[in-house]
Protein backbone atom coordinates (compact mmCIF):
# COMPACT_ATOMS: atom_id res chain seq x y z
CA UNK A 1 6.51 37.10 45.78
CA UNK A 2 6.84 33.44 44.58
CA UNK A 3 4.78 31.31 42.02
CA UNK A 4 4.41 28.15 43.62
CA UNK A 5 1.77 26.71 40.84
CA UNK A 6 2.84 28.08 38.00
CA UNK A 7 4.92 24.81 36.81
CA UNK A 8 1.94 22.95 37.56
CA UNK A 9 0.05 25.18 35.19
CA UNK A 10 2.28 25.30 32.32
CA UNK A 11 2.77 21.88 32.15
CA UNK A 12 -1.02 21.22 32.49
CA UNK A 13 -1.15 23.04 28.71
CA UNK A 14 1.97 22.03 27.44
CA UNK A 15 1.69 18.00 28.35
CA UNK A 16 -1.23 17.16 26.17
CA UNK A 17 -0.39 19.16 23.52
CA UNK A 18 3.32 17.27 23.79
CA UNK A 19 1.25 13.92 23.80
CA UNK A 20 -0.85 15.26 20.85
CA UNK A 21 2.20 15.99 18.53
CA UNK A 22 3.77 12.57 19.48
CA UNK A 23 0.20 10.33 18.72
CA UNK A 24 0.34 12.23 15.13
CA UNK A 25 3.97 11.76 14.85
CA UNK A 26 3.69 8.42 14.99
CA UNK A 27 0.07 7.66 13.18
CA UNK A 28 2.05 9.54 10.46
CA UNK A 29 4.80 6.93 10.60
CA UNK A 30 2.22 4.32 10.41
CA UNK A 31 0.54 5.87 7.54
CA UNK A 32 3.91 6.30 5.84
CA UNK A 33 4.58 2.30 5.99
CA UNK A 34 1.33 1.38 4.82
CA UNK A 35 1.73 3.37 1.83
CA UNK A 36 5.42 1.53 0.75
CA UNK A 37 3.85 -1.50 2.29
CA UNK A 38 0.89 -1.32 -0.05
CA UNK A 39 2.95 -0.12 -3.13
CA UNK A 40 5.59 -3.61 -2.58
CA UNK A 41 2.06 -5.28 -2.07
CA UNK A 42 0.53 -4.44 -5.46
CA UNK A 43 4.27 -5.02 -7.10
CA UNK A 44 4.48 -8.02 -5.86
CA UNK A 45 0.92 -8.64 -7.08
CA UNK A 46 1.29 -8.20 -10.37
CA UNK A 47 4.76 -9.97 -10.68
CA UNK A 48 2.72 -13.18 -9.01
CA UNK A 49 0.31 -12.71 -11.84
CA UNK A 50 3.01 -12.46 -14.77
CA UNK A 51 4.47 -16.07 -13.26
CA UNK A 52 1.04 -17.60 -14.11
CA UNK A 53 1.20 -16.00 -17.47
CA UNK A 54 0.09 -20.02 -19.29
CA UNK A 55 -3.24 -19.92 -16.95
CA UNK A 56 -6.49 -18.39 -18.12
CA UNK A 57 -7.11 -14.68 -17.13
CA UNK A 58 -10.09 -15.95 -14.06
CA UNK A 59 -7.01 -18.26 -12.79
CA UNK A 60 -4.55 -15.06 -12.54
CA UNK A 61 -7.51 -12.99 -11.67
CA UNK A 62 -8.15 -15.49 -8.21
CA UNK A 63 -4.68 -16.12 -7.90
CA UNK A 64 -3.19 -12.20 -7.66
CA UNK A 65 -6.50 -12.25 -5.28
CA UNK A 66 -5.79 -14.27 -2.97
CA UNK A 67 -2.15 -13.06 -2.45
CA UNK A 68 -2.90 -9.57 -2.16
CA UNK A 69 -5.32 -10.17 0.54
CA UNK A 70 -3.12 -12.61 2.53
CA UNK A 71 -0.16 -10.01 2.01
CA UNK A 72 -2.69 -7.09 3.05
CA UNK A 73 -3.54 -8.73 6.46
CA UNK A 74 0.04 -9.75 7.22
CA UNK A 75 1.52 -6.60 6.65
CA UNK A 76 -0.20 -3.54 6.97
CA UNK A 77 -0.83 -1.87 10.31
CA UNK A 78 -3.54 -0.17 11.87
CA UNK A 79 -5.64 0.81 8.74
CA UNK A 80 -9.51 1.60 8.91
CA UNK A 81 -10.31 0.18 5.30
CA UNK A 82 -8.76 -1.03 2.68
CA UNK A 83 -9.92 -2.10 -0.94
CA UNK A 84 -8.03 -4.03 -3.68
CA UNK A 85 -8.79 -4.60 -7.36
CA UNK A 86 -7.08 -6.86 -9.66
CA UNK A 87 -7.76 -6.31 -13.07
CA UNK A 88 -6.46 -8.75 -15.65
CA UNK A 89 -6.84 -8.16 -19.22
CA UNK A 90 -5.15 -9.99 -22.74
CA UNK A 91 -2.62 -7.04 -22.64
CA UNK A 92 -1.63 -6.06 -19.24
CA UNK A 93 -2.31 -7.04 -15.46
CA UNK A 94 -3.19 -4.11 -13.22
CA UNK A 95 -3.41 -4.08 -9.46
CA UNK A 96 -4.53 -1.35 -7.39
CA UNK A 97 -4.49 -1.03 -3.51
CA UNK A 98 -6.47 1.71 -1.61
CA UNK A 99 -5.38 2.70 1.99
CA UNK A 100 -7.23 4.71 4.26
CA UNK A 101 -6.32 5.64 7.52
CA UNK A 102 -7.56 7.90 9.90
CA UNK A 103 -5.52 10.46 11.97
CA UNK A 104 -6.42 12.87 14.59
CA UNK A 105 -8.69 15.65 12.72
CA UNK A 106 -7.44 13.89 9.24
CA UNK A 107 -8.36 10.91 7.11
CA UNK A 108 -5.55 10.05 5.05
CA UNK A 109 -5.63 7.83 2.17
CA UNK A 110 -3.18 6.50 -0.39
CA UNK A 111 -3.58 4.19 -3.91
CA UNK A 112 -0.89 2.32 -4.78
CA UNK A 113 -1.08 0.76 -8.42
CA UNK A 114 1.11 -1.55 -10.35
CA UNK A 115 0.52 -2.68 -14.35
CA UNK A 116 2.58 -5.41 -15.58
CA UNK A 117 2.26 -6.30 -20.20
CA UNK A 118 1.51 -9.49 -20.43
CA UNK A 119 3.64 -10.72 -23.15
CA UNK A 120 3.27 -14.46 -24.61
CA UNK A 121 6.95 -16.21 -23.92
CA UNK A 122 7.33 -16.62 -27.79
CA UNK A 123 6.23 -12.80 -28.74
CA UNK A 124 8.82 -11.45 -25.73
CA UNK A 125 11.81 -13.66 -27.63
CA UNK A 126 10.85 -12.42 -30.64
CA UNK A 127 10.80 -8.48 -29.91
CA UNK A 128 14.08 -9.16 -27.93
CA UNK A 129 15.66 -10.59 -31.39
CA UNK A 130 14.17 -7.93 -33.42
CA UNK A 131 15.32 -5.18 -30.96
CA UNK A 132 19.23 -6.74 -31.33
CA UNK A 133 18.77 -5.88 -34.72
């Protein structure tokens, strides 16, 4: 006795369930590039900020702004929110990036943070002589 539909039934379980795996596969990936993406983002940041290190700290603060957000809408892909704070102090310049991203039964999210010393030109030459000492 032969099973004429039984392909037909097997692969009416086993297709979606194929095309499941692959859609998570691959939001993965996308979640996995954001993340780096984001991380290089809020590096970059920060490095931005420490080349404006004359300006006054509301001139770094808008200026670190303004580049992570146009570096945020260039390159990440397919993310359901994402928040950014640039903190700029007398000491230190701190930017931190918040991902999330929604998956099939799964919101993932990732924070990327970079914190750059802000050292006065004349104070870094000065530690650098006293540390060849």
């Amino acid at each position: 006795m032969k099973q004429k539909g039984s392909f037909t039934v097997e692969a009416a379980f086993v297709v979606p369930m194929l095309f499941l795996v692959i859609w998570i596969v691959i939001h993965i990936g996308f979640f996995l590039y954001n993340r780096e993406a984001a991380t290089a983002i809020a590096a970059l940041g920060v490095l931005e900020g420490s080349r404006l290190e004359q300006e006054g700290k509301n001139t770094i603060e808008r200026a670190v702004s303004s580049y992570v957000e146009e570096e945020i809408g260039e390159k990440l892909l397919f993310t359901d929110e994402v928040q950014w704070d640039v903190k700029v102090s007398a000491e230190s310049i701190r930017v931190t990036i918040q991902v999330r991203q929604n998956i099939p039964f799964k919101t993932l999210t990732c924070i990327a943070e970079e914190n750059i010393s802000r050292i006065h030109p004349v104070s870094a030459i000065w530690e650098m002589e006293r540390l060849k000492k």
